[in-house]
N, C-alpha and C. Protein backbone atom coordinates (compact mmCIF):
# COMPACT_ATOMS: atom_id res chain seq x y z
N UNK A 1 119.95 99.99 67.13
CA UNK A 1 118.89 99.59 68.04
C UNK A 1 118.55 100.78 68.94
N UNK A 2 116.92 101.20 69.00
CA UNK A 2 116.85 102.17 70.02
C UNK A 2 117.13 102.01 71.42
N UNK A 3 116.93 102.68 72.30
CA UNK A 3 116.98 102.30 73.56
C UNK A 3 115.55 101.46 74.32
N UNK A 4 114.68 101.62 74.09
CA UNK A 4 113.45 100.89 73.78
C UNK A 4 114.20 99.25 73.69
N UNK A 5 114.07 99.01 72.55
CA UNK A 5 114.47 97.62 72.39
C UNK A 5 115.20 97.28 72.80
N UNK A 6 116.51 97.68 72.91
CA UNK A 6 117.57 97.61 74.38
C UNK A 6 117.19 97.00 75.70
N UNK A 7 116.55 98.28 76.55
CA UNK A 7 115.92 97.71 77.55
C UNK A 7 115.00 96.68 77.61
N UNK A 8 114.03 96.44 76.16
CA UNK A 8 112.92 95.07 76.24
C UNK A 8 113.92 93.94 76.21
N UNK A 9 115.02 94.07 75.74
CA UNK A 9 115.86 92.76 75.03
C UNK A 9 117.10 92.89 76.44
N UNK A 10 117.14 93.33 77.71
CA UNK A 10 117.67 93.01 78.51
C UNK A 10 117.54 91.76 79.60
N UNK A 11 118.78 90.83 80.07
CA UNK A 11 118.17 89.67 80.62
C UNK A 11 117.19 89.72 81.45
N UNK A 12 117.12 91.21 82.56
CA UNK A 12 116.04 91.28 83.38
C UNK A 12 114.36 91.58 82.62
N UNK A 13 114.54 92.26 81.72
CA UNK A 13 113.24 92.29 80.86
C UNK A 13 112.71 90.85 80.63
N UNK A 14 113.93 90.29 79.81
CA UNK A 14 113.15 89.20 79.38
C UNK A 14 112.87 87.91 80.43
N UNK A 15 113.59 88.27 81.61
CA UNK A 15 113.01 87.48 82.69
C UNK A 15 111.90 87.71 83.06
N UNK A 16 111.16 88.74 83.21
CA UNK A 16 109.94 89.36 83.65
C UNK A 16 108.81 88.88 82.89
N UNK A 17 109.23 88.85 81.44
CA UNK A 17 108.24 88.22 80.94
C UNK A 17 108.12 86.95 80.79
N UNK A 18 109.35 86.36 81.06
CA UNK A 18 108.82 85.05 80.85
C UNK A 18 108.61 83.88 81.67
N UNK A 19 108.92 84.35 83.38
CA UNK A 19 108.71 83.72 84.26
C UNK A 19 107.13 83.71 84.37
N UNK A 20 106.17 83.35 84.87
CA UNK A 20 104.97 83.70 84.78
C UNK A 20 104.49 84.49 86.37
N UNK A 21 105.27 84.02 87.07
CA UNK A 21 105.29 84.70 88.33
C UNK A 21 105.77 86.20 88.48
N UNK A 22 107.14 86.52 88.56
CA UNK A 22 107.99 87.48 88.45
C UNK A 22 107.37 88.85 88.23
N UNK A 23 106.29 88.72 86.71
CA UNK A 23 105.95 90.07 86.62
C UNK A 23 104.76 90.52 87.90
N UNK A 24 103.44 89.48 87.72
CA UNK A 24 103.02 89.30 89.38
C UNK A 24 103.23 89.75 90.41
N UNK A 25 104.88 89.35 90.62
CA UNK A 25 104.96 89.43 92.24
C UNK A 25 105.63 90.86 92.36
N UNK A 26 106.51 91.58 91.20
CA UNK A 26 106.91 92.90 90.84
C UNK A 26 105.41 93.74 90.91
N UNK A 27 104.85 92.95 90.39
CA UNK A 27 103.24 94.54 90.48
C UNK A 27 102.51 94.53 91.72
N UNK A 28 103.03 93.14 92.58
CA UNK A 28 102.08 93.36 94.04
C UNK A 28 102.92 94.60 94.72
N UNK A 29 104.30 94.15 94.80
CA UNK A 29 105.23 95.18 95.41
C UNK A 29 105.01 96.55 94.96
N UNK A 30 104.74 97.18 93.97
CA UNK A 30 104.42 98.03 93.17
C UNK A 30 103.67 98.69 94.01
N UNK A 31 102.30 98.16 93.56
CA UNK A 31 101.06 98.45 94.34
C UNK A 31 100.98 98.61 95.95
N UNK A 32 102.12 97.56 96.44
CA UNK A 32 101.61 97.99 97.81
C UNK A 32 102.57 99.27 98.45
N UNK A 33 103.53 99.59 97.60
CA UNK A 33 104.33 100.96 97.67
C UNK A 33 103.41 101.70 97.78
N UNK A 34 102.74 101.94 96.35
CA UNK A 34 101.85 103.24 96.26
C UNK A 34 100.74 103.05 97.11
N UNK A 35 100.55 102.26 97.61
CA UNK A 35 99.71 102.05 98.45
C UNK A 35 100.10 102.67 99.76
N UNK A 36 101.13 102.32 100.42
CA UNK A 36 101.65 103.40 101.74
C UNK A 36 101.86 104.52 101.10
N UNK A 37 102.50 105.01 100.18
CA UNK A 37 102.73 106.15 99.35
C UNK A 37 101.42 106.97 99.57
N UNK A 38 100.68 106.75 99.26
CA UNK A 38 99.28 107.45 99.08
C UNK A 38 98.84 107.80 100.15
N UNK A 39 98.72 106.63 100.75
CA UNK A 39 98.08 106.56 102.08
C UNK A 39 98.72 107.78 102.85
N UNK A 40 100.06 107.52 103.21
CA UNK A 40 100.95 108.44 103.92
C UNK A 40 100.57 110.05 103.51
N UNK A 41 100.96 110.31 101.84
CA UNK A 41 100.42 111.74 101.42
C UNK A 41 98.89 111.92 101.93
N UNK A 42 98.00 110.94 101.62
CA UNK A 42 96.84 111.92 101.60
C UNK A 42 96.18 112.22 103.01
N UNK A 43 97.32 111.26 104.19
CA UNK A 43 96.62 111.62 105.70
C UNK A 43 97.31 112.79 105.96
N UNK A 44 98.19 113.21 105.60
CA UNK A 44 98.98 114.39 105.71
C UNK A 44 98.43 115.20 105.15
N UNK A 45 97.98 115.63 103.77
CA UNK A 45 96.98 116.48 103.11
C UNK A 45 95.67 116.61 104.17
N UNK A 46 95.28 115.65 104.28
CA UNK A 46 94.01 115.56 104.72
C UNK A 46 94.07 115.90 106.36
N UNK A 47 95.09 116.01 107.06
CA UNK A 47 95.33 116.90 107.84
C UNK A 47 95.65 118.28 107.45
N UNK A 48 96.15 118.80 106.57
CA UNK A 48 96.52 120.11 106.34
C UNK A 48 95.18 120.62 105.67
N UNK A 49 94.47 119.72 105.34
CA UNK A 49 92.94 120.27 105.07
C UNK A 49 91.86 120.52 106.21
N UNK A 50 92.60 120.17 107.31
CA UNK A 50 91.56 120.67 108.89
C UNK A 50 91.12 119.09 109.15
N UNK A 51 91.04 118.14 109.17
CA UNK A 51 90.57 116.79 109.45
C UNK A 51 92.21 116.30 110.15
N UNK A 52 91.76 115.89 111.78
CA UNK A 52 91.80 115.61 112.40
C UNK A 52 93.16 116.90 113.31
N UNK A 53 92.75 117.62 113.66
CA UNK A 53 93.35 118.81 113.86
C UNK A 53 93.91 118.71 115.58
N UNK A 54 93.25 117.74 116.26
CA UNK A 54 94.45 117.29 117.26
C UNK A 54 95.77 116.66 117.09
N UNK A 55 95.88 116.45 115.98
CA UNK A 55 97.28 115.58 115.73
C UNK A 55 98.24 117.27 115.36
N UNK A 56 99.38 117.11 115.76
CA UNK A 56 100.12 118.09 115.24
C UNK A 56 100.76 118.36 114.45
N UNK A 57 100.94 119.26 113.07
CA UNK A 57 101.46 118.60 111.52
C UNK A 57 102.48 118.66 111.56
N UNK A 58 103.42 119.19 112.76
CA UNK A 58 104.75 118.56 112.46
C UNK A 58 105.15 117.59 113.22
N UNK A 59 104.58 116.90 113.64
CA UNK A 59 105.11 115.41 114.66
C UNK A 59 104.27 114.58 113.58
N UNK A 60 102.94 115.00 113.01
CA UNK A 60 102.16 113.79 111.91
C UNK A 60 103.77 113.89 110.97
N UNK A 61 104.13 114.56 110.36
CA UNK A 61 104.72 115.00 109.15
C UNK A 61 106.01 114.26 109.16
N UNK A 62 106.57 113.97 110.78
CA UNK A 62 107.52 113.26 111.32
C UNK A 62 107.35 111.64 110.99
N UNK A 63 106.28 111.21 111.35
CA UNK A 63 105.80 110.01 111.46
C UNK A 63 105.56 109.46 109.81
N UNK A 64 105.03 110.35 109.19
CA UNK A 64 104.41 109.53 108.22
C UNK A 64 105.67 109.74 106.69
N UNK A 65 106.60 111.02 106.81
CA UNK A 65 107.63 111.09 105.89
C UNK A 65 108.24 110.44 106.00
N UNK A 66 108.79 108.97 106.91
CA UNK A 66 109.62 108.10 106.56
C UNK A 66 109.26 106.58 105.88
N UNK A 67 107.75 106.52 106.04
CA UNK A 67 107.25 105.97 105.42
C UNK A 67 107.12 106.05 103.86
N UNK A 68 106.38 107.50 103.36
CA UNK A 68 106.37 107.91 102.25
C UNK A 68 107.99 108.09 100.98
N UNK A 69 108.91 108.12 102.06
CA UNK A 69 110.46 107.48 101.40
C UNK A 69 110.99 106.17 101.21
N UNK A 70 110.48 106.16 102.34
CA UNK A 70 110.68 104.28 102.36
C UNK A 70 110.10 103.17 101.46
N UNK A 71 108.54 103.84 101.07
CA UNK A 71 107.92 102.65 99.81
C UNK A 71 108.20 103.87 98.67
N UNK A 72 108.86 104.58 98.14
CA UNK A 72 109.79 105.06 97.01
C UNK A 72 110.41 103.79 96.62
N UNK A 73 111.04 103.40 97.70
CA UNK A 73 112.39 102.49 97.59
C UNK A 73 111.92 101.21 96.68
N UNK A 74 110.83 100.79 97.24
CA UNK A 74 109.73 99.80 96.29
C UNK A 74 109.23 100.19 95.11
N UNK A 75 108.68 100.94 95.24
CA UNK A 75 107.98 101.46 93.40
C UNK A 75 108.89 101.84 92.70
N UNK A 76 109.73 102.89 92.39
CA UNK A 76 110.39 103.14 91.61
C UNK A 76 111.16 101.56 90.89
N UNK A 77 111.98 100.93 92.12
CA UNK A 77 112.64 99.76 91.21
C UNK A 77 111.31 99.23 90.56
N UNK A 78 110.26 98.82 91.36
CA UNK A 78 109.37 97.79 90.86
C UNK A 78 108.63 98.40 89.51
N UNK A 79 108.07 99.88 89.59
CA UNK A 79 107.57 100.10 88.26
C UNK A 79 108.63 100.58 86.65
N UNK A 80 110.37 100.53 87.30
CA UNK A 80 110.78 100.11 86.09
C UNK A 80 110.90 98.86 85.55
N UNK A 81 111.30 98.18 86.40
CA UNK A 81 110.98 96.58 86.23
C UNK A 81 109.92 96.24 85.28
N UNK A 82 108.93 96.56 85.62
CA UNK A 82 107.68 96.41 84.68
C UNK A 82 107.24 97.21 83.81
N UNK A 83 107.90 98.40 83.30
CA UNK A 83 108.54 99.32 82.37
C UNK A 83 109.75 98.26 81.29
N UNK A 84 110.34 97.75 81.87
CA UNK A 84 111.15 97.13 80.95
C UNK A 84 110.65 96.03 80.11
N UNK A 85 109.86 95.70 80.37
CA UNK A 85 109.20 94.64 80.00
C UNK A 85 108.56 94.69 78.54
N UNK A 86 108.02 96.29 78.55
CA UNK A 86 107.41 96.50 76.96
C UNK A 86 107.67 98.04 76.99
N UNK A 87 108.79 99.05 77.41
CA UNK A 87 109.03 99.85 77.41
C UNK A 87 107.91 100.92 75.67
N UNK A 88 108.32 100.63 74.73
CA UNK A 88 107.93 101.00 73.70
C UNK A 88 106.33 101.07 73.65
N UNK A 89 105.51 99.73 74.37
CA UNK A 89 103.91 99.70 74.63
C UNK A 89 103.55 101.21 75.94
N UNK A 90 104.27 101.10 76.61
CA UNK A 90 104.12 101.90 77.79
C UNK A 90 104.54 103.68 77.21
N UNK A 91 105.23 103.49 76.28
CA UNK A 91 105.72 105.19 75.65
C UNK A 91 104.19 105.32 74.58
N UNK A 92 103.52 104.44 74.10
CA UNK A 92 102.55 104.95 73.39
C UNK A 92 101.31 104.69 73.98
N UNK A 93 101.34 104.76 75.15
CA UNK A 93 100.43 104.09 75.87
C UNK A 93 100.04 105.63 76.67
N UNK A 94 98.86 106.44 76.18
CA UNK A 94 98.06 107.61 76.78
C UNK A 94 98.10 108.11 78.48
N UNK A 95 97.18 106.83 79.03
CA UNK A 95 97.44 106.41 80.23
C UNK A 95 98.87 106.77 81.15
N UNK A 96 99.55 105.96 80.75
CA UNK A 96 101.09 105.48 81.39
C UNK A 96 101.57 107.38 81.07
N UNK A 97 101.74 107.92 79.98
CA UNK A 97 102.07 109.27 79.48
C UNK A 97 101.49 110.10 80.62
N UNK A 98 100.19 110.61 81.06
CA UNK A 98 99.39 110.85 81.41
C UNK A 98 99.77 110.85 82.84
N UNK A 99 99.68 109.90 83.51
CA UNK A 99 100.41 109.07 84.88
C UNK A 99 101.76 109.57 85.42
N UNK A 100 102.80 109.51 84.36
CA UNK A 100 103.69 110.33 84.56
C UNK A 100 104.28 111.60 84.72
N UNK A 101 102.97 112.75 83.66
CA UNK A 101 103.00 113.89 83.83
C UNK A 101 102.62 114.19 85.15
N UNK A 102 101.32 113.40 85.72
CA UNK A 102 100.98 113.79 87.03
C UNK A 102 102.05 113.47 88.12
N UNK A 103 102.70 112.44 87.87
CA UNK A 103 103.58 112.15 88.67
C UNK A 103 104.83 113.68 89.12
N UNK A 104 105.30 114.10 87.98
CA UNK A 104 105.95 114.88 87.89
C UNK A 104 105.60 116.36 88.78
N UNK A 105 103.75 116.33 87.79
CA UNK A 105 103.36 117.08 88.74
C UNK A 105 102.80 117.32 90.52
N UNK A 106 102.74 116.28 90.78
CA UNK A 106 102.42 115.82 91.75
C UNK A 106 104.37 115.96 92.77
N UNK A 107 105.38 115.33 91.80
CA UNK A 107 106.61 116.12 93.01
C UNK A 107 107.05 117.45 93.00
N UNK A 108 106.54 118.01 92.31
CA UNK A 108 106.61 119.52 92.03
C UNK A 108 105.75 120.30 93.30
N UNK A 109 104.92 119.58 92.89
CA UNK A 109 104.03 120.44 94.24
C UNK A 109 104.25 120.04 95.75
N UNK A 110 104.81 119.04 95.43
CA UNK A 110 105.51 118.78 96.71
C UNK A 110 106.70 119.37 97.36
N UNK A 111 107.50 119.70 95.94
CA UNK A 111 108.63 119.95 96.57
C UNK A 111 108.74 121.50 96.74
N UNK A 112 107.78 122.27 95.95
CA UNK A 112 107.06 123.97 96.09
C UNK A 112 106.60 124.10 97.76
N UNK A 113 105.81 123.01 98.10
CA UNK A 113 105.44 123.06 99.15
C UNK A 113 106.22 123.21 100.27
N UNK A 114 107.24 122.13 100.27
CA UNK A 114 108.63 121.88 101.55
C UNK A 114 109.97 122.83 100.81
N UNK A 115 109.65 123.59 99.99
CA UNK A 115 110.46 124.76 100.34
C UNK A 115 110.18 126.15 100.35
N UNK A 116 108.90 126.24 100.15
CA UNK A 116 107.48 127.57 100.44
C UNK A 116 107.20 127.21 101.51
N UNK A 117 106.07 127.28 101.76
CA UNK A 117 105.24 127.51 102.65
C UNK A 117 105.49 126.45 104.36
N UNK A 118 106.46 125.16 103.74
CA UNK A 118 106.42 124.47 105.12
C UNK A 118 107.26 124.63 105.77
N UNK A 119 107.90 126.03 105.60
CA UNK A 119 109.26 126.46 106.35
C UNK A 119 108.57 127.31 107.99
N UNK A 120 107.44 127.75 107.41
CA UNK A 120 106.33 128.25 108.18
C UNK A 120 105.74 127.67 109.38
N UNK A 121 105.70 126.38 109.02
CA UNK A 121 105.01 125.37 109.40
C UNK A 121 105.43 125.25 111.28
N UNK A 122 106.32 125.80 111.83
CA UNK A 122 106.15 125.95 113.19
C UNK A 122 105.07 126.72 114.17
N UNK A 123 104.93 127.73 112.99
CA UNK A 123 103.50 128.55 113.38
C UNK A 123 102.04 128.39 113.48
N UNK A 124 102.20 127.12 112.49
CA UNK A 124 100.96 126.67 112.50
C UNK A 124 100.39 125.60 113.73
N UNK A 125 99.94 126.85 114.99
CA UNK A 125 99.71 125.89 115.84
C UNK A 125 98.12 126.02 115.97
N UNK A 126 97.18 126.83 115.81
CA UNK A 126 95.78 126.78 115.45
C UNK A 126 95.29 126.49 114.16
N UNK A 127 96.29 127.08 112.98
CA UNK A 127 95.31 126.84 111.88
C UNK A 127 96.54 126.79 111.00
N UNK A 128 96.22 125.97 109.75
CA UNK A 128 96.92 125.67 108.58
C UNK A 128 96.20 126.98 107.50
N UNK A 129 97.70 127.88 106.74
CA UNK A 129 97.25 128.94 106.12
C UNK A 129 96.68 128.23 104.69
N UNK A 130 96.28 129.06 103.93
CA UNK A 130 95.24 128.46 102.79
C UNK A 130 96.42 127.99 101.48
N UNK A 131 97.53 128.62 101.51
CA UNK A 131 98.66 128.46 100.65
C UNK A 131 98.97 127.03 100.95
N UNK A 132 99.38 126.19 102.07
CA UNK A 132 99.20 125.13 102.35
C UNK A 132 97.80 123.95 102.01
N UNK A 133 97.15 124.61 102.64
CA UNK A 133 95.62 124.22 102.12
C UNK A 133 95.57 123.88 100.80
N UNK A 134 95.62 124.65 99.66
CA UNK A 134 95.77 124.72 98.41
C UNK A 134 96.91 123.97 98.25
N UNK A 135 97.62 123.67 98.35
CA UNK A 135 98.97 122.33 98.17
C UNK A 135 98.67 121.33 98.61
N UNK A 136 97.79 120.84 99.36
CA UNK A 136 97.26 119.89 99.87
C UNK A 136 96.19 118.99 99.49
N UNK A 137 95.36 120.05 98.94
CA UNK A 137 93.91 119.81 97.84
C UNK A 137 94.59 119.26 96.35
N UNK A 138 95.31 120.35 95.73
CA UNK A 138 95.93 119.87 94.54
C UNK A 138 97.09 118.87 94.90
N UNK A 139 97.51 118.11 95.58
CA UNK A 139 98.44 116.69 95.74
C UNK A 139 97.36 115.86 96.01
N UNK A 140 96.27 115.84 96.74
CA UNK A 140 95.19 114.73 96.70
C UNK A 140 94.94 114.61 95.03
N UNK A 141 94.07 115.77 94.82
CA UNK A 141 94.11 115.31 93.05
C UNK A 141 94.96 114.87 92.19
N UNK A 142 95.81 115.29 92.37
CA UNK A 142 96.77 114.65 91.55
C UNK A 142 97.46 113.05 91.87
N UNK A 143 96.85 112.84 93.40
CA UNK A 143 97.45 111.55 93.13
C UNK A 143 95.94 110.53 92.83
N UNK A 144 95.24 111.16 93.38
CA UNK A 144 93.80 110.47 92.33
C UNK A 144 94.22 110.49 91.05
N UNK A 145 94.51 110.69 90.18
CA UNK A 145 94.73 111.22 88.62
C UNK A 145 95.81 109.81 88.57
N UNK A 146 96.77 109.91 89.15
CA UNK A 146 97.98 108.82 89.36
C UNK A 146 97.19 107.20 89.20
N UNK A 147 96.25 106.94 90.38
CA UNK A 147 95.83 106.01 90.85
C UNK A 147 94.77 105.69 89.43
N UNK A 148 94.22 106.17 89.37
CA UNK A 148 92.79 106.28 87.72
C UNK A 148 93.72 106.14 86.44
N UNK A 149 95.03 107.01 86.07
CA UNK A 149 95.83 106.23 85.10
C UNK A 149 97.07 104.76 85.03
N UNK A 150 97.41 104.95 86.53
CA UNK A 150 97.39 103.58 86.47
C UNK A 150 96.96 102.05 86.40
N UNK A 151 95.54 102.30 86.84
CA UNK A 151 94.49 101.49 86.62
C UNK A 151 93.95 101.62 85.04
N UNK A 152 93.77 102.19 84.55
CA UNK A 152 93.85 102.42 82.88
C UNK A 152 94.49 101.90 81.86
N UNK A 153 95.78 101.68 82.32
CA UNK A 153 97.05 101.47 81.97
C UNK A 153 96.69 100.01 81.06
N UNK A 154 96.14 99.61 81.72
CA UNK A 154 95.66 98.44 80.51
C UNK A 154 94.88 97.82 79.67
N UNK A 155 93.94 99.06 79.93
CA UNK A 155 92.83 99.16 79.42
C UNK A 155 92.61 100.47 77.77
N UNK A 156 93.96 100.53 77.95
CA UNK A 156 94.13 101.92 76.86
C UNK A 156 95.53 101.44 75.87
């Protein structure tokens, strides 16, 4: 047996599918992760892009990174959860493939970022340098890209 069928044929899989609720109430939680998730990254981007430049990016950066860890804690369980469910549909599934590369790429540039350039980040008390800037622009896109293949996801 692959691992695929494994995980579909586990009691929590097959609870998911067959409660009619369960998978439901796993994808609201889901969603409303990435939902602070997003939210949190892209006011932070979107400060390091010059919009709203009275706030200060390391007291914003304070405020909004415990949030952006905190609904981790939600999505990850919740979108394996619903990964288990048809694991094998979701591996040939473009979308979901797609979603994940960005994902990947999307903590990469994150994590390039908080150990480049945001070590800096005390200096930046007039202006955010463009190396930042540019990490900021490409994590908005990429989590657009996230949000458009997960919405896809069932449509492909």
């Amino acid at each position: 047996m692959d691992w695929t069928a494994w995980l579909a044929a586990t009691t929590v899989a097959q609870a998911m599918r067959a409660d009619p609720w369960l998978y439901p109430i796993v994808e609201i939680c889901h969603i409303v992760g990435f939902a602070v998730l997003v939210g949190a990254v892209a006011l932070f981007d979107l400060r390091l892009l010059g919009c709203g430049r009275a706030l200060p990016v390391q007291a914003l950066a304070a405020h909004l990174l415990p949030w952006a860890v905190g609904s981790l804690l939600l999505i990850v369980p919740a979108g394996f959860l619903m990964f288990a469910t048809q694991p094998r549909d979701f591996l040939t599934n473009p979308a979901f493939l797609l979603k994940m590369t960005l994902l990947l790429a999307a903590g990469a540039n994150a994590a390039i970022f908080h150990l480049g350039v945001w070590r800096h980040a005390p200096g930046w008390t007039t202006s955010v340098p463009w190396p930042a800037r540019t990490h900021a622009l490409l994590s908005l896109l990429l989590w657009v890209g996230v949000i458009a293949c997960g919405r896809l996801l069932a449509y492909l």
